[in-house]
N, C-alpha and C. Protein backbone atom coordinates (compact mmCIF):
# COMPACT_ATOMS: atom_id res chain seq x y z
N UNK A 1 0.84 -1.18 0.00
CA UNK A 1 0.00 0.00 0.00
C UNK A 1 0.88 1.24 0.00
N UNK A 2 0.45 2.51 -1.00
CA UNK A 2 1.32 3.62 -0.99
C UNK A 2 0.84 4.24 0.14
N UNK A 3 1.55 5.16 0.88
CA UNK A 3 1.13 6.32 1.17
C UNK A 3 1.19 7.39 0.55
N UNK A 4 -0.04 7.70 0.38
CA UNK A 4 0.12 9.68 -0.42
C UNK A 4 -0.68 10.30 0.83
N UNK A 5 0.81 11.40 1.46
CA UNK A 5 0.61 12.58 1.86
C UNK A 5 -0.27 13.33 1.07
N UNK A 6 -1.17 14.24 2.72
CA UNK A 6 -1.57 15.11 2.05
C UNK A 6 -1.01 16.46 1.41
N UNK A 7 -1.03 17.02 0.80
CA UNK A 7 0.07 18.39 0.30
C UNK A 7 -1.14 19.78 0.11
N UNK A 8 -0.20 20.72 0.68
CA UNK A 8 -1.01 21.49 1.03
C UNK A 8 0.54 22.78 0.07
N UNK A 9 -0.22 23.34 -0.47
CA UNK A 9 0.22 24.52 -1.21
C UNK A 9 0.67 26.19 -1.23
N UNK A 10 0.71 27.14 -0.59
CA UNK A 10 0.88 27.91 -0.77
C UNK A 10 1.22 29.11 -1.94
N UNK A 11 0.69 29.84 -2.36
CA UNK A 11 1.36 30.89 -3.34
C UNK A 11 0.90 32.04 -2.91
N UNK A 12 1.84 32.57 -1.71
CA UNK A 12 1.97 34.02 -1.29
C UNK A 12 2.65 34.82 -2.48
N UNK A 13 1.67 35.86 -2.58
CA UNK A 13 2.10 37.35 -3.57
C UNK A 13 2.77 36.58 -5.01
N UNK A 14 2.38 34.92 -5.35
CA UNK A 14 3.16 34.87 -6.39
C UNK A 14 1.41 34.07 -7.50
N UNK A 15 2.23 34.29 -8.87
CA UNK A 15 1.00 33.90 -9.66
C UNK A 15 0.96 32.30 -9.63
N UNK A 16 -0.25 31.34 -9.57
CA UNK A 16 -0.01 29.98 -9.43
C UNK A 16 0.20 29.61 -10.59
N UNK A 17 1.06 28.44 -10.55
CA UNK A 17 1.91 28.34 -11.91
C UNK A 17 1.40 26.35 -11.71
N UNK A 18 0.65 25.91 -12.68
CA UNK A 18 -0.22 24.51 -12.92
C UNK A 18 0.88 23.41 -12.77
N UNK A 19 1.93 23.96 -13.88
CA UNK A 19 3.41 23.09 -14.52
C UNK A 19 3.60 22.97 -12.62
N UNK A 20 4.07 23.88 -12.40
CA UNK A 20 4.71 23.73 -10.88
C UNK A 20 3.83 23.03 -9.66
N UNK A 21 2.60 23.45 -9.76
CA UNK A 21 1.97 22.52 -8.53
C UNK A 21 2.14 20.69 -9.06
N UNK A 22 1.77 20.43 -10.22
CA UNK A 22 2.17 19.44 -10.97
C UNK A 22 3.49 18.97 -10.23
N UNK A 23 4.48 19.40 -10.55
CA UNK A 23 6.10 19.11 -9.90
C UNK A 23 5.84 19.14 -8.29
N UNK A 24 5.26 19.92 -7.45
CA UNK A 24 5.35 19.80 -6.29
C UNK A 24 4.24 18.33 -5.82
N UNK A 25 3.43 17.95 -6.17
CA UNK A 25 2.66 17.23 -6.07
C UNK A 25 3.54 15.73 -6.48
N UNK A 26 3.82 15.48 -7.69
CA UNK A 26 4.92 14.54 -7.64
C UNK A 26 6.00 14.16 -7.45
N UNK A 27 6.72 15.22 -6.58
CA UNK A 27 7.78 15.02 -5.64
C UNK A 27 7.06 14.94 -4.07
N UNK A 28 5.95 15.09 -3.69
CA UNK A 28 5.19 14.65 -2.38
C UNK A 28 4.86 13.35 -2.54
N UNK A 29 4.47 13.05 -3.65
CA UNK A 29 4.14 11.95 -4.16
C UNK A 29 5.34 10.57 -3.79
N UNK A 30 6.56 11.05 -4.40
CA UNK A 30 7.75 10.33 -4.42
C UNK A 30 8.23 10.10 -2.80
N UNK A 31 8.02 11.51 -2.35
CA UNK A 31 8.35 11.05 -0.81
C UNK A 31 7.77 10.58 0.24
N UNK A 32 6.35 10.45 -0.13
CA UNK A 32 5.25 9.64 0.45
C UNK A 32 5.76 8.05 0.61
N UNK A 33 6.15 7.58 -0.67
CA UNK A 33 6.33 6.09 -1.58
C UNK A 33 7.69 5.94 -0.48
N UNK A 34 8.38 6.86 -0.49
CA UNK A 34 9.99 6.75 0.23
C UNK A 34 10.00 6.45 1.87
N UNK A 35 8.83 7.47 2.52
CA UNK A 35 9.32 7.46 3.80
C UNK A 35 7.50 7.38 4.19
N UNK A 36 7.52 6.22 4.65
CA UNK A 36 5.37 5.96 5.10
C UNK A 36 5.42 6.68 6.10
N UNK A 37 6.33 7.60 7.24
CA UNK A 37 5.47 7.62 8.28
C UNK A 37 4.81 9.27 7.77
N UNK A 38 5.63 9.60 6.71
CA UNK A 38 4.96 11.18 6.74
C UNK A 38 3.49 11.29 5.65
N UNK A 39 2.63 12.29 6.97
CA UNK A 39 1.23 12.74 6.61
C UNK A 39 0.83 13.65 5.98
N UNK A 40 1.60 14.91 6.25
CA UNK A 40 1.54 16.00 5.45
C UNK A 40 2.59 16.79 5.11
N UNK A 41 2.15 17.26 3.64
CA UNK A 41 3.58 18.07 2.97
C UNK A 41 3.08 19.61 3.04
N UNK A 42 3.89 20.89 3.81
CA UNK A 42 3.29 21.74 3.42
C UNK A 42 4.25 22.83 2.74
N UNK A 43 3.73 23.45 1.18
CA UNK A 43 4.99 24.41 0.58
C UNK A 43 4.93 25.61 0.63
N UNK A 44 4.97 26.44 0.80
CA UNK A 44 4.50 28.02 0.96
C UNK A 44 5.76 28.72 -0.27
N UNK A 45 5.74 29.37 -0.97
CA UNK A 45 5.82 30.15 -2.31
C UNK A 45 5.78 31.36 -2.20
N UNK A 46 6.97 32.48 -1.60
CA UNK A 46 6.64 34.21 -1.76
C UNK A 46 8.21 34.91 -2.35
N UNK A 47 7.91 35.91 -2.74
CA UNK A 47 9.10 36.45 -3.25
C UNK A 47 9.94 37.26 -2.15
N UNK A 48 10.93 37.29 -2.59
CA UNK A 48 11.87 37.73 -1.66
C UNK A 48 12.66 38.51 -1.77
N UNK A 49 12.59 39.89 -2.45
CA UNK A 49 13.38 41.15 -3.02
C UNK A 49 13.43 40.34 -4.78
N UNK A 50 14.75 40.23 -5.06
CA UNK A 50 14.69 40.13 -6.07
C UNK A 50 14.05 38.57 -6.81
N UNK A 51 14.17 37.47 -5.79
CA UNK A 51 14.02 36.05 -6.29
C UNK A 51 12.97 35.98 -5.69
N UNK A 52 13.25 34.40 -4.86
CA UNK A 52 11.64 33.66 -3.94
C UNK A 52 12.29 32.83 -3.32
N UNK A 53 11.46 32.77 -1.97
CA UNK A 53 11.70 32.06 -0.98
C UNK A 53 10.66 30.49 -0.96
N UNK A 54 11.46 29.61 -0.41
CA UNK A 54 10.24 28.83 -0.61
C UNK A 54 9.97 27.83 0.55
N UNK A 55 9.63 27.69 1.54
CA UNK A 55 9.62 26.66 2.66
C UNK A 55 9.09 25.46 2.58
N UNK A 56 9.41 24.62 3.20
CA UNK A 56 8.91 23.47 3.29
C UNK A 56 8.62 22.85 4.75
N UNK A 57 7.43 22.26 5.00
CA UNK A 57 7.51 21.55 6.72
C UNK A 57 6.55 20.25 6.06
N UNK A 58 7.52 19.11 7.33
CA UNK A 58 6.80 17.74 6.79
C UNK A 58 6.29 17.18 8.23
N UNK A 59 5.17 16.41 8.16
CA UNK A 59 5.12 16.46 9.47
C UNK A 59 4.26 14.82 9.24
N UNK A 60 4.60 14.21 10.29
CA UNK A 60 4.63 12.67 10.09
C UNK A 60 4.16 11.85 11.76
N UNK A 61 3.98 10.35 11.71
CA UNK A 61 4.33 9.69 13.09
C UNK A 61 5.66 10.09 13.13
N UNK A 62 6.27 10.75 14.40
CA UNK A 62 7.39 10.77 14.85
C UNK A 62 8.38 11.66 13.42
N UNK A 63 7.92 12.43 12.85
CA UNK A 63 8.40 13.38 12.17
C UNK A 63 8.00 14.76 11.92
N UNK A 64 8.93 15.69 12.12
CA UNK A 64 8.62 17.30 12.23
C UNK A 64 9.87 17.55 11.37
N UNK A 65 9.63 17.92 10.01
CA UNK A 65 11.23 18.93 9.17
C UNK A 65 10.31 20.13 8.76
N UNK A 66 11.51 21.36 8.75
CA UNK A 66 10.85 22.07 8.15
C UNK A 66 12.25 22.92 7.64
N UNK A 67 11.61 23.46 6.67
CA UNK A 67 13.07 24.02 6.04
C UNK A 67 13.03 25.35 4.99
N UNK A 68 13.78 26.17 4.65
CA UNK A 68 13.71 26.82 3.59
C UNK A 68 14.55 27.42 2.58
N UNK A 69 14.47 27.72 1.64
CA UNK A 69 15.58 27.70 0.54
C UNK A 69 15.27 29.20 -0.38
N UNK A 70 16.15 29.80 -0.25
CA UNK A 70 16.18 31.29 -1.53
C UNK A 70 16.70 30.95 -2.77
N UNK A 71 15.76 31.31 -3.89
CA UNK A 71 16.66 31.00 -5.20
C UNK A 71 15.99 32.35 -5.97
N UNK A 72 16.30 32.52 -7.47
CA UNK A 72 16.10 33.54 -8.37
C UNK A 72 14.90 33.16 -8.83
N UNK A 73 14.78 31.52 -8.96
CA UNK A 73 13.73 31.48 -9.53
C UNK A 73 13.11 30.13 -9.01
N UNK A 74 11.17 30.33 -9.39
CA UNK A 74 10.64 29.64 -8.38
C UNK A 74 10.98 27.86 -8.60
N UNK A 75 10.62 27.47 -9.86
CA UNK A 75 11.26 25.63 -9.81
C UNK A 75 12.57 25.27 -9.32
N UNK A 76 13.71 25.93 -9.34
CA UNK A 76 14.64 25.50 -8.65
C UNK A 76 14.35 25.95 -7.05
N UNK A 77 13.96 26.94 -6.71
CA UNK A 77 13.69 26.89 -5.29
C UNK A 77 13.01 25.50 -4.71
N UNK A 78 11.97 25.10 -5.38
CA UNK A 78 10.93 24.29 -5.28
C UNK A 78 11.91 22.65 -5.01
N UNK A 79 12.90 23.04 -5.90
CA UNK A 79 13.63 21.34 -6.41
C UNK A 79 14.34 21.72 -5.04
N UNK A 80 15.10 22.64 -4.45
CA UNK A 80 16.29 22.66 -3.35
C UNK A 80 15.25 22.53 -2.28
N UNK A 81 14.03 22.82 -2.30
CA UNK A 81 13.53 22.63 -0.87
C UNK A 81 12.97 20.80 -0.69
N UNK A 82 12.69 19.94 -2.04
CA UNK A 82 12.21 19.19 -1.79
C UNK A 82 14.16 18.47 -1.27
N UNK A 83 14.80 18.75 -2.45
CA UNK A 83 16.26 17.82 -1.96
C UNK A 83 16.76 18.28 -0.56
N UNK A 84 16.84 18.97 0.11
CA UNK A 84 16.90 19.32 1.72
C UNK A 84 15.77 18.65 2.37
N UNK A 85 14.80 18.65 2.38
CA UNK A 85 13.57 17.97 3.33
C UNK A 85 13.95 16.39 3.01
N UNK A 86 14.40 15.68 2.07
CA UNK A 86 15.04 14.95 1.14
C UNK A 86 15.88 13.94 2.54
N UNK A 87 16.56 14.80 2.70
CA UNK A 87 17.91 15.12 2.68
C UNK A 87 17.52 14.60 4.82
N UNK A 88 17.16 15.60 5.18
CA UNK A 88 16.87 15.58 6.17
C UNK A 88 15.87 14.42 7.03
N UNK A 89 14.87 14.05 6.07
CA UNK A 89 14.19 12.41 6.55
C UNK A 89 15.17 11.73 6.35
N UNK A 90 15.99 11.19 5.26
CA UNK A 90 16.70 10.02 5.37
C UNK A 90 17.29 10.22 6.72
N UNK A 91 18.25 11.33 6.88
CA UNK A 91 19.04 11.49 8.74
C UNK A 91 18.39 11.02 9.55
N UNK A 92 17.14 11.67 9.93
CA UNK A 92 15.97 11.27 10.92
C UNK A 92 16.14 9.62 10.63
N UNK A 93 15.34 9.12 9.49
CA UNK A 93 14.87 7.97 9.10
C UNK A 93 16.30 7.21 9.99
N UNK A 94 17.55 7.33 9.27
CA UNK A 94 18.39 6.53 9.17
C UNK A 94 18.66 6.44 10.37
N UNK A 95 18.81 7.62 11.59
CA UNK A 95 19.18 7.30 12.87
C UNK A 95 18.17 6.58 13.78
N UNK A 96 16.69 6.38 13.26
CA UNK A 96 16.26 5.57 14.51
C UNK A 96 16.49 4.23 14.04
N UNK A 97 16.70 4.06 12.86
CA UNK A 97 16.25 2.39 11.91
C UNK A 97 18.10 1.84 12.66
N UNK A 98 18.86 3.31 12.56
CA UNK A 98 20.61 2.24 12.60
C UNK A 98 21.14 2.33 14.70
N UNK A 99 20.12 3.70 15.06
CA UNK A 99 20.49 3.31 16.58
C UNK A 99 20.02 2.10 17.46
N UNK A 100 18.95 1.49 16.56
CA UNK A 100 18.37 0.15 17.37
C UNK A 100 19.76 -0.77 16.76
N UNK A 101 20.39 -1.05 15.98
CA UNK A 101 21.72 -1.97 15.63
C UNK A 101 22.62 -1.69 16.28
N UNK A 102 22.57 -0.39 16.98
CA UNK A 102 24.17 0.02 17.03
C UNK A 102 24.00 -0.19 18.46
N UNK A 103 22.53 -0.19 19.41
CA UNK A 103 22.83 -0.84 20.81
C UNK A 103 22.38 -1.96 20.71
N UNK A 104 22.14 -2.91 19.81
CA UNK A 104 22.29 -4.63 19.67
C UNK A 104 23.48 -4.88 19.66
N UNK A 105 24.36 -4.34 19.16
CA UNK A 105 25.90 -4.66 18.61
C UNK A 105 26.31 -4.18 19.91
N UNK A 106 26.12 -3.48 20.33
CA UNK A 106 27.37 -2.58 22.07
C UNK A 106 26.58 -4.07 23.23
N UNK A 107 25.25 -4.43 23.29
CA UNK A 107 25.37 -5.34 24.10
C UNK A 107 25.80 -6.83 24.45
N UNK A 108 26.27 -6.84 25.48
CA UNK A 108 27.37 -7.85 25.52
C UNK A 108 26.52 -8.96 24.91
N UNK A 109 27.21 -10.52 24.34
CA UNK A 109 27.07 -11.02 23.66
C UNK A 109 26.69 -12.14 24.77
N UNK A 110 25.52 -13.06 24.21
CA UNK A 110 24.82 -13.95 25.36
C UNK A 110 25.64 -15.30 25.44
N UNK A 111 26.14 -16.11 26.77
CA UNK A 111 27.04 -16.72 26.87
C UNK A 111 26.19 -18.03 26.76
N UNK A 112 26.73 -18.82 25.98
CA UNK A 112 26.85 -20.50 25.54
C UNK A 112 27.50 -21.47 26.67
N UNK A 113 26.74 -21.79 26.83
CA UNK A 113 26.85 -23.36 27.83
C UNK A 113 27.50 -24.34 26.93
N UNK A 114 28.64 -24.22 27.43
CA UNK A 114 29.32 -25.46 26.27
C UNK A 114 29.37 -26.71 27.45
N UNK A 115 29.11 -27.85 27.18
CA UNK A 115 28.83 -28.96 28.43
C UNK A 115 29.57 -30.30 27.62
């Protein structure tokens, strides 16, 4: 069974652009498929003097990222905020999945009755 997050959108002070919710929707999509425990994707979209800012927060069982990225222009903002949020579940992900190994491995090893 997939999970698809819900995704929730933003376009502060900017015009909504179809191509782009399209792209943001199938990169929620992708990270839904990647990491099940997260529920909702949320992107918010505003300009920022000369470029755009673009945030991202993911919020899951036992997951809270949130993040944000300045670029000139809005699809690459869009691509650096999904590869940082990206970026940041695997860490999360990877440290609870490898700290349960790493105190299996530190505890002492169970002793054999050799008879």
């Amino acid at each position: 069974m997939t999970n698809t997050p819900s995704v929730v959108i933003h376009f502060k002070d900017v015009e909504q652009d179809e191509p782009l919710r399209e792209s943001i929707q199938r990169k929620s999509q992708h990270l839904g498929e990647e990491f099940h425990e997260i529920s909702k994707i949320e992107i918010s979209l505003a300009p920022n003097g000369v470029g755009f800012i673009a945030n991202g927060h993911v919020t899951g069982k036992g997951t809270d990222v949130a993040t944000h990225v300045k670029a000139s222009k809005l699809a690459p903002a869009v691509d650096s905020v999904f590869d940082k949020i990206e970026r940041q579940l695997r860490k999360n992900h990877d440290k609870r999945i490898f700290s349960q190994r790493r105190e299996a491995q530190r505890a002492p090893a169970k002793r054999v009755n050799e008879g």
